[in-house]
C-alpha atoms as a PDB file:
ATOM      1  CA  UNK A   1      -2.418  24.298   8.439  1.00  0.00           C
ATOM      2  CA  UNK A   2      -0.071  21.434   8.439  1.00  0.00           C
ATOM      3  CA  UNK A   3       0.347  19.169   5.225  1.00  0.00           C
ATOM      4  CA  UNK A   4      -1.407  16.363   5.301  1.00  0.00           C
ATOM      5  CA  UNK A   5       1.229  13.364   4.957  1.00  0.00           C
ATOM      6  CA  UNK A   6       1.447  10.779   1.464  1.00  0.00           C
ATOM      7  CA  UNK A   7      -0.601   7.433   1.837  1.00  0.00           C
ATOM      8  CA  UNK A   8       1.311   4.621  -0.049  1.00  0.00           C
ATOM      9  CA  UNK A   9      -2.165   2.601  -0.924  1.00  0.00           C
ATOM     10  CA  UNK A  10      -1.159  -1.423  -1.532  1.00  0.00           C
ATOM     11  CA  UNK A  11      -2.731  -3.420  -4.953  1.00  0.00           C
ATOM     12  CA  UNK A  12      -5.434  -4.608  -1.884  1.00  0.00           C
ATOM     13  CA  UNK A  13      -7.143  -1.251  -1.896  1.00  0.00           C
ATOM     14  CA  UNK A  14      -6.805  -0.254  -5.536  1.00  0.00           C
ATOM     15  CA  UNK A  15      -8.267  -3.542  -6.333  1.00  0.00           C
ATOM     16  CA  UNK A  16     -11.269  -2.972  -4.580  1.00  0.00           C
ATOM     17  CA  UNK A  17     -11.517   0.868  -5.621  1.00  0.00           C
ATOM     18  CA  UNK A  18     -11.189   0.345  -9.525  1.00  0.00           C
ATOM     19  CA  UNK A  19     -13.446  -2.575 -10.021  1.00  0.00           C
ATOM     20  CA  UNK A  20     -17.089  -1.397  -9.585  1.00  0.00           C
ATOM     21  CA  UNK A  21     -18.107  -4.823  -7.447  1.00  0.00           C
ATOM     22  CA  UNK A  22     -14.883  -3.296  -5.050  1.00  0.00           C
ATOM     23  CA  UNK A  23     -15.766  -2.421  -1.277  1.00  0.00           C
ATOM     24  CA  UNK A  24     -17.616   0.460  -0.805  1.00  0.00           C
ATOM     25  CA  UNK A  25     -15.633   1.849   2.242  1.00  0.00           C
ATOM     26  CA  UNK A  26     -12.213   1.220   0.867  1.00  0.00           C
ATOM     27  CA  UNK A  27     -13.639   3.059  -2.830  1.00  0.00           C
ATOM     28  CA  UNK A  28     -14.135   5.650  -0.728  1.00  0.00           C
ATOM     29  CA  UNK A  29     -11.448   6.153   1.429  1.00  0.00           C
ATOM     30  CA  UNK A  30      -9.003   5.449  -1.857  1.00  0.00           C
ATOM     31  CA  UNK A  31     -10.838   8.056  -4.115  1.00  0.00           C
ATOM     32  CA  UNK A  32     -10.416  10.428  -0.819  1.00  0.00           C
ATOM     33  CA  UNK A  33      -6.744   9.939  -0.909  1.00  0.00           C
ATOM     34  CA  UNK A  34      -6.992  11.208  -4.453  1.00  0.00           C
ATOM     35  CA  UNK A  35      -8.894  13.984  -4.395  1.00  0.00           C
ATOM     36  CA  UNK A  36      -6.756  14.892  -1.627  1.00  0.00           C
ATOM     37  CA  UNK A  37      -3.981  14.696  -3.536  1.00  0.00           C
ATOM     38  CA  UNK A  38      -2.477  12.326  -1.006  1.00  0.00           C
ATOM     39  CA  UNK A  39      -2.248   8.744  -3.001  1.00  0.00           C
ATOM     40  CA  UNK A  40       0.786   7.138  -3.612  1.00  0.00           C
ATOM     41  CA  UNK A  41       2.037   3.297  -5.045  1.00  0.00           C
ATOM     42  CA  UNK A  42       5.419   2.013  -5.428  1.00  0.00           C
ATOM     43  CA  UNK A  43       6.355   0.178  -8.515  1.00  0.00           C
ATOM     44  CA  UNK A  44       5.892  -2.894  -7.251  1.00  0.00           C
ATOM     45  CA  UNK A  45       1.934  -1.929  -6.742  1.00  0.00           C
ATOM     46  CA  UNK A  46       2.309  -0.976 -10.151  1.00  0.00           C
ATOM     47  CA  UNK A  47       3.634  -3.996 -11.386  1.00  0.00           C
ATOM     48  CA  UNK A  48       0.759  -6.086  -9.181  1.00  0.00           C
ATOM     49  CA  UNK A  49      -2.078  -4.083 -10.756  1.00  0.00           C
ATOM     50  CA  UNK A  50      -0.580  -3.989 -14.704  1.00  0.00           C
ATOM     51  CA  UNK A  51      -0.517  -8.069 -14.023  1.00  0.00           C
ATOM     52  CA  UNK A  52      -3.925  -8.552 -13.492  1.00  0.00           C
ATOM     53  CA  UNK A  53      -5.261  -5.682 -15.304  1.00  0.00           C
ATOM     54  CA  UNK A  54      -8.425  -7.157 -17.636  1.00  0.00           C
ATOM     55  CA  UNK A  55      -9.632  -5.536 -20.615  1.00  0.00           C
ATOM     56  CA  UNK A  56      -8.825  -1.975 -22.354  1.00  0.00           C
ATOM     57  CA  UNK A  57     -10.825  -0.583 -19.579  1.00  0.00           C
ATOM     58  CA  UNK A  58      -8.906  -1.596 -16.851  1.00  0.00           C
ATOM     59  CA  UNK A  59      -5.605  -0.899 -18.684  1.00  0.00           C
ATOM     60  CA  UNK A  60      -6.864   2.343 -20.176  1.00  0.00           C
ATOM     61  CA  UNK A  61      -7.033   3.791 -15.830  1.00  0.00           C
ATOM     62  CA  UNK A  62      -4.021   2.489 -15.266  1.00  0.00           C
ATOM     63  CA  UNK A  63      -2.085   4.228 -17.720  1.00  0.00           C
ATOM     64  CA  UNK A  64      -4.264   7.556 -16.313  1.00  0.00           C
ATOM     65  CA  UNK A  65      -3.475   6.931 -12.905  1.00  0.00           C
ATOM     66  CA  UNK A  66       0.226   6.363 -13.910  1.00  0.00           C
ATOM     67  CA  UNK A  67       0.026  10.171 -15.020  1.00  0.00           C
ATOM     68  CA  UNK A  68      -1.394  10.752 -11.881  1.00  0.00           C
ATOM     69  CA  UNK A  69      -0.198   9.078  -8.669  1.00  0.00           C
ATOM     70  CA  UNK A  70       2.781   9.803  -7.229  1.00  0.00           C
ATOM     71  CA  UNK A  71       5.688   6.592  -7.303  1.00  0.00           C
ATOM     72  CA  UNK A  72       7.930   6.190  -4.384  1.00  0.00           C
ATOM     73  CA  UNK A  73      11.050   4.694  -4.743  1.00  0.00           C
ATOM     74  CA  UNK A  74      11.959   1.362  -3.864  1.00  0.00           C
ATOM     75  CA  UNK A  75      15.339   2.194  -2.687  1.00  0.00           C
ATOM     76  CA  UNK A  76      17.896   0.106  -1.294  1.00  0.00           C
ATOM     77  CA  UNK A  77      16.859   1.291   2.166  1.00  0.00           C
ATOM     78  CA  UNK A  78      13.531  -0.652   1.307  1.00  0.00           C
ATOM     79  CA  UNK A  79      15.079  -3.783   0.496  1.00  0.00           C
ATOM     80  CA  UNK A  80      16.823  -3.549   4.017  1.00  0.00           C
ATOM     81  CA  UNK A  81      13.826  -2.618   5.981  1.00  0.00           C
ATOM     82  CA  UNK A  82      11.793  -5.453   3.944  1.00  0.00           C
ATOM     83  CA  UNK A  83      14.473  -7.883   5.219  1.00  0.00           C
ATOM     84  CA  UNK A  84      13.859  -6.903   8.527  1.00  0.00           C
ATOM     85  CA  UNK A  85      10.540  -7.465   8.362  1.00  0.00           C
ATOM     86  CA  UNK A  86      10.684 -10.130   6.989  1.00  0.00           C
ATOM     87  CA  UNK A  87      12.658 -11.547   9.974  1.00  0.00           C
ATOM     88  CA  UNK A  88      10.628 -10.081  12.370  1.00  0.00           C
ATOM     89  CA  UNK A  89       7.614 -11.700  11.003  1.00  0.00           C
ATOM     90  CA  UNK A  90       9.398 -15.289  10.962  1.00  0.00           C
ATOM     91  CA  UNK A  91      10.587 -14.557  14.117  1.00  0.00           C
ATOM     92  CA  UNK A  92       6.515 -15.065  15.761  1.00  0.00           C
ATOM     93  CA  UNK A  93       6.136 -17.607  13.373  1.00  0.00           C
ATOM     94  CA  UNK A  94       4.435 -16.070  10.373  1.00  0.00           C
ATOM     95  CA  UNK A  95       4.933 -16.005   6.465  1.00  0.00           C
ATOM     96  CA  UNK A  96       3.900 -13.316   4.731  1.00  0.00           C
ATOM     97  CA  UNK A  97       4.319 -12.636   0.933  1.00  0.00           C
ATOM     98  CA  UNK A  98       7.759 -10.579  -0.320  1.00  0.00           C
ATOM     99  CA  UNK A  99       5.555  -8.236  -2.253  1.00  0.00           C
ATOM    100  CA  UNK A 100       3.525  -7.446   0.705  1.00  0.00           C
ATOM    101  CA  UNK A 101       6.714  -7.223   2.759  1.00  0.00           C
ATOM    102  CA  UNK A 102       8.620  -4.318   0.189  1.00  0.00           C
ATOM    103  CA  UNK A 103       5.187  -2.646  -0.288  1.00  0.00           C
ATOM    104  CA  UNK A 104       4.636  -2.310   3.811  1.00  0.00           C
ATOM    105  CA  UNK A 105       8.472  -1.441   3.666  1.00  0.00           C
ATOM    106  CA  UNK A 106       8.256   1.385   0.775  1.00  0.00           C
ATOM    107  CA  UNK A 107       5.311   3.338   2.612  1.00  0.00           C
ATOM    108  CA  UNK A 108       7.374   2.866   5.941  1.00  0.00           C
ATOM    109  CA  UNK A 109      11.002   4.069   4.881  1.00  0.00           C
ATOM    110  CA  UNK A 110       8.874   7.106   3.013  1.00  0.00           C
ATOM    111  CA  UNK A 111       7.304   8.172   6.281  1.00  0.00           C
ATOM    112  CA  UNK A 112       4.220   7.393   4.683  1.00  0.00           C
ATOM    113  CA  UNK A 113       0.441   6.003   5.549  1.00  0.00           C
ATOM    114  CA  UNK A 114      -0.535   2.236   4.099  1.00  0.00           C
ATOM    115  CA  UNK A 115      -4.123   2.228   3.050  1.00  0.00           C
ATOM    116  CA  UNK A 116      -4.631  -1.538   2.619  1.00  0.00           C
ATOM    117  CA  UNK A 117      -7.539  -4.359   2.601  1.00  0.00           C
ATOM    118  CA  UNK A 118      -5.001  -7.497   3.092  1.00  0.00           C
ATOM    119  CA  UNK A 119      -4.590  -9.421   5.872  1.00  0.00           C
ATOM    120  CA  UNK A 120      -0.859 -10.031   5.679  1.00  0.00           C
ATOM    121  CA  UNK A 121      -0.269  -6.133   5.790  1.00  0.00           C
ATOM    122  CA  UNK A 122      -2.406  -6.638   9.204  1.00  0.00           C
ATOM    123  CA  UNK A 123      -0.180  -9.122  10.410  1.00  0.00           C
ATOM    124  CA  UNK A 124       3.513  -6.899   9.191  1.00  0.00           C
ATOM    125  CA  UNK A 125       2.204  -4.205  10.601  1.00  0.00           C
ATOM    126  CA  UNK A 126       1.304  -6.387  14.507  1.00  0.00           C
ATOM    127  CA  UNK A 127       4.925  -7.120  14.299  1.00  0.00           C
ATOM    128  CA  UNK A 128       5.836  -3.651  13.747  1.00  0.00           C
ATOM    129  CA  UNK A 129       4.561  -1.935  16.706  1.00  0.00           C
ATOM    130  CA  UNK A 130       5.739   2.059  17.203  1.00  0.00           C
ATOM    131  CA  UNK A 131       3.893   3.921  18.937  1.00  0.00           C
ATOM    132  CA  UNK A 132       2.611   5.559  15.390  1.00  0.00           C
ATOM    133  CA  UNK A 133       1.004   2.307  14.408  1.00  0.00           C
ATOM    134  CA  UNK A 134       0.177   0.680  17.330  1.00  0.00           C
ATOM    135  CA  UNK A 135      -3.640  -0.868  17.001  1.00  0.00           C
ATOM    136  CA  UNK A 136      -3.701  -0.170  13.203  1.00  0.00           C
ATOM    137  CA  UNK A 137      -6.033  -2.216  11.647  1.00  0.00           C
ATOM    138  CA  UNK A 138      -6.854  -2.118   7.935  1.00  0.00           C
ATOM    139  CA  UNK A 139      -7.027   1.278   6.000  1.00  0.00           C
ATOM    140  CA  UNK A 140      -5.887   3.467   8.963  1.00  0.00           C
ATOM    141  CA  UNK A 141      -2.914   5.364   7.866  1.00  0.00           C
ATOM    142  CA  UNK A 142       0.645   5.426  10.173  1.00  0.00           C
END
């Protein structure tokens, strides 16, 4: 049987899967990942999550799930393909944030999945029709 392939999951999902007021169906599908042995961040996710983390609770998962999850690199190929998203998205007239941009742009040069709840992943991801992603909406994997 064939390896099931890495899922880069954005701050969007882990948000809502760590805090216990989080959507049920992205919980889910994030703590699926996991078991799986399929969730990934970036740094940058990382970074995100540490920023907002509230209370020893919060900070005490995070350092777990640091043990745990693997990190793929933000290479320089990442930076490119962000910039070229970035353009592509300005190019039909939207804005989206950088962060979202590299984050979309990490699980793409990785020939990973995105499992995200954010709206601006929705709208990098219209831009970026292949025929691997076309009609993804959010949490379906590339």
């Amino acid at each position: 049987m064939a390896e099931k392939a890495i899922v880069l999951i954005d701050t969007s999902s882990w948000i809502e899967a760590l805090r216990s007021t989080g959507n049920r169906d992205v919980r889910e599908r994030v703590f699926k990942l996991m078991i799986d042995g399929r969730a990934s961040w970036c740094d940058l996710v990382a970074v995100e999550l540490w920023n907002g983390a509230r209370g020893d609770y919060e900070k005490q998962k995070l350092a777990e799930l640091e043990k745990e999850i693997t990190c793929l690199q933000t290479t320089p190929a990442v930076w490119a393909a962000a910039r070229k998203l970035a353009k592509k998205c300005r190019q039909v007239g939207q804005t989206v944030p950088s962060a979202d941009l590299v984050i979309t742009a990490c699980a793409l040069v990785h020939n990973a999945g995105i499992e995200h709840y954010d709206a601006h992943i929705d709208v990098i991801l219209k831009v970026h029709t292949t025929p691997k992603n076309k009609g993804a909406q959010r949490g379906h994997y590339l």
